[in-house]
C-alpha atoms as a PDB file:
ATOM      1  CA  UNK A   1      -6.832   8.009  12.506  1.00  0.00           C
ATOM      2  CA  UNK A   2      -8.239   6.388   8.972  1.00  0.00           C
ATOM      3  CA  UNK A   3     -10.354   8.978   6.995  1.00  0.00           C
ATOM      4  CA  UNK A   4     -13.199   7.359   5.491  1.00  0.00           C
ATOM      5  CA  UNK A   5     -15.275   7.724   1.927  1.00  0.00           C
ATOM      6  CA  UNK A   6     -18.919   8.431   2.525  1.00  0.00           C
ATOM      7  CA  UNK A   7     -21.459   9.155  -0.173  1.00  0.00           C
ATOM      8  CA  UNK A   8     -24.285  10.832   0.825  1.00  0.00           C
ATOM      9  CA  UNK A   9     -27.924  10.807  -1.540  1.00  0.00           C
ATOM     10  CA  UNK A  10     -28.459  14.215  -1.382  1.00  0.00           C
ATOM     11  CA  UNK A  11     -24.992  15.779  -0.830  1.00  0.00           C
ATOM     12  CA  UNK A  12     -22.865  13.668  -2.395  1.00  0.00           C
ATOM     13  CA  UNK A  13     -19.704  12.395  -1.070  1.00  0.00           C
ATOM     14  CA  UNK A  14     -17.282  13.412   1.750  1.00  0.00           C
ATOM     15  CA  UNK A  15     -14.420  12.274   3.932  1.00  0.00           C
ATOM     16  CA  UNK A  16     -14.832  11.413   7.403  1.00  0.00           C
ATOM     17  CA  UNK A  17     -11.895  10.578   9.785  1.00  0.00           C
ATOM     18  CA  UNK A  18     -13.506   7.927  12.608  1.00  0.00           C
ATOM     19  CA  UNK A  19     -11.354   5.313  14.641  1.00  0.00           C
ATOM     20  CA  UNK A  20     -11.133   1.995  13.315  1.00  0.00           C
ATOM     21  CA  UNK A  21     -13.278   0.471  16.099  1.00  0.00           C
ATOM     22  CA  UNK A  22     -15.753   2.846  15.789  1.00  0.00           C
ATOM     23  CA  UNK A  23     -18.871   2.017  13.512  1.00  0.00           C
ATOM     24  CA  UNK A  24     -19.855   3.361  10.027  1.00  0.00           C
ATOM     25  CA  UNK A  25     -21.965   6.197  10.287  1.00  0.00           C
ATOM     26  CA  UNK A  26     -26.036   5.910   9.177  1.00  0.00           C
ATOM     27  CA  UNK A  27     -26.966   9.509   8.939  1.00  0.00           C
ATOM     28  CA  UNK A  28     -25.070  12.186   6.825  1.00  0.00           C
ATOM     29  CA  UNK A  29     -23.744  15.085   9.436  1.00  0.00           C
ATOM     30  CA  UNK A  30     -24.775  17.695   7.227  1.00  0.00           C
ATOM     31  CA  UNK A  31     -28.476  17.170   6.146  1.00  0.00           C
ATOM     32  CA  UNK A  32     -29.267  13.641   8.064  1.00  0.00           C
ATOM     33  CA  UNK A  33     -29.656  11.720   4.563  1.00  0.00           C
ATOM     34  CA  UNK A  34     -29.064   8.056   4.966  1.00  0.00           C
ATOM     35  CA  UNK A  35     -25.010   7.264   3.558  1.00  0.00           C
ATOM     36  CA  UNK A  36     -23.228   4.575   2.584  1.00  0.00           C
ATOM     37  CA  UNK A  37     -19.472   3.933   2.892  1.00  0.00           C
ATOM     38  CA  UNK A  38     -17.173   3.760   0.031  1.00  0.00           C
ATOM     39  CA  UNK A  39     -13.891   2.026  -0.937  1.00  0.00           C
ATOM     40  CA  UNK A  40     -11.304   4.006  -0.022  1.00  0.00           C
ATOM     41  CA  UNK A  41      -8.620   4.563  -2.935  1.00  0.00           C
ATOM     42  CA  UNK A  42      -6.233   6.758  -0.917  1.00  0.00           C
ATOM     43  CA  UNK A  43      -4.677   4.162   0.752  1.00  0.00           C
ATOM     44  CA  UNK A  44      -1.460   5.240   1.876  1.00  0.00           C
ATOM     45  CA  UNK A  45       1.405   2.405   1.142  1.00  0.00           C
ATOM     46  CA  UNK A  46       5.294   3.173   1.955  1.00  0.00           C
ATOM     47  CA  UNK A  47       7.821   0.745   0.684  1.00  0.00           C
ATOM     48  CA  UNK A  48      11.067   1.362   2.325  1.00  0.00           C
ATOM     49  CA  UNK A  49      14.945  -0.156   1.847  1.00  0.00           C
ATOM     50  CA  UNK A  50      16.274  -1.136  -0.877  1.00  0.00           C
ATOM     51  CA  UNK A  51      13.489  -3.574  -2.592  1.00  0.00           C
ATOM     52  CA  UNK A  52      10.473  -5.658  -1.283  1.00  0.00           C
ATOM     53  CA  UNK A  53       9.951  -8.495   1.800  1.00  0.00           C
ATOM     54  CA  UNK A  54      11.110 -11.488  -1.005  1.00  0.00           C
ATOM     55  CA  UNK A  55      14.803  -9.771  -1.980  1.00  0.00           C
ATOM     56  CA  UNK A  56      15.251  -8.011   1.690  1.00  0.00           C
ATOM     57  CA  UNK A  57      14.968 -10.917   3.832  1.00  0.00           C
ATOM     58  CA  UNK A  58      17.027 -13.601   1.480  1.00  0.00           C
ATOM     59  CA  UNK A  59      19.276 -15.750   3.378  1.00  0.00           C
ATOM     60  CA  UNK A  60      23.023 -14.298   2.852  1.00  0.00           C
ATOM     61  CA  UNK A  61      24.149 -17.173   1.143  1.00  0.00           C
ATOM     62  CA  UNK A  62      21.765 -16.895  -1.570  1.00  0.00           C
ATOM     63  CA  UNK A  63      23.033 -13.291  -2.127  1.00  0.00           C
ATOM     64  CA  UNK A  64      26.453 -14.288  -1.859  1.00  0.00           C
ATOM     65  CA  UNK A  65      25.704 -16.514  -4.673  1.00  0.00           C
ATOM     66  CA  UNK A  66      23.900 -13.553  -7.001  1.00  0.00           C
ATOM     67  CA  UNK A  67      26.980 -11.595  -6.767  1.00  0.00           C
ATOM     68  CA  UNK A  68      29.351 -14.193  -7.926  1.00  0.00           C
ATOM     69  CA  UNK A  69      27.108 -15.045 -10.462  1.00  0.00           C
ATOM     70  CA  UNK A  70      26.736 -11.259 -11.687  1.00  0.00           C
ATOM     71  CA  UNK A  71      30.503 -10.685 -11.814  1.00  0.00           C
ATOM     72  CA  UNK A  72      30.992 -13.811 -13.891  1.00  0.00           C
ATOM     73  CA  UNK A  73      28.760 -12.263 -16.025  1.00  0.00           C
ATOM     74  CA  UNK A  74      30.580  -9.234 -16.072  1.00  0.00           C
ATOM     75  CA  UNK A  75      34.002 -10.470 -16.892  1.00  0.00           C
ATOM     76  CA  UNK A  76      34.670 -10.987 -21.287  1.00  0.00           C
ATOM     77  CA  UNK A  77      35.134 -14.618 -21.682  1.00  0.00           C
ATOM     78  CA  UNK A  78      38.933 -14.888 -23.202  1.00  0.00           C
ATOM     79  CA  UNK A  79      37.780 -17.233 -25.627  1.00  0.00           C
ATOM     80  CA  UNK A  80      38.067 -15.635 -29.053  1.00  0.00           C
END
């Protein structure tokens, strides 16, 4: 369940965990003060595996092609 930011005019802010379909609340649960919701900044992102959506879901022969390009790379040219 999402906690919400709500700042109240006379007690200031709190949290308030509701159900997404349920609607923002009018009246402050404490002192019955009109509130307003706030922008949440605690939203909660997990990145798993070993990078993001672009590099995890390349087709295999463009990683097939990375690799040989990284061990040329790799390898001292024997020109000298």
């Amino acid at each position: 369940m999402p906690t919400y930011d709500y700042r109240c005019e006379r007690c200031g802010v709190f949290e308030m965990q509701q159900r997404i379909t349920e609607l923002p609340l009018n009246a402050c649960p404490t002192c019955g003060g009109p509130v307003r919701r706030l922008l949440s900044r605690n939203v909660s992102i997990l990145y798993r595996g070993s990078g993001f959506h672009c590099t995890d879901y390349r087709p295999q022969e463009y990683k097939d092609k990375a690799k040989e390009e990284s061990s040329k790379a790799e390898t001292p040219s024997a020109a000298s």
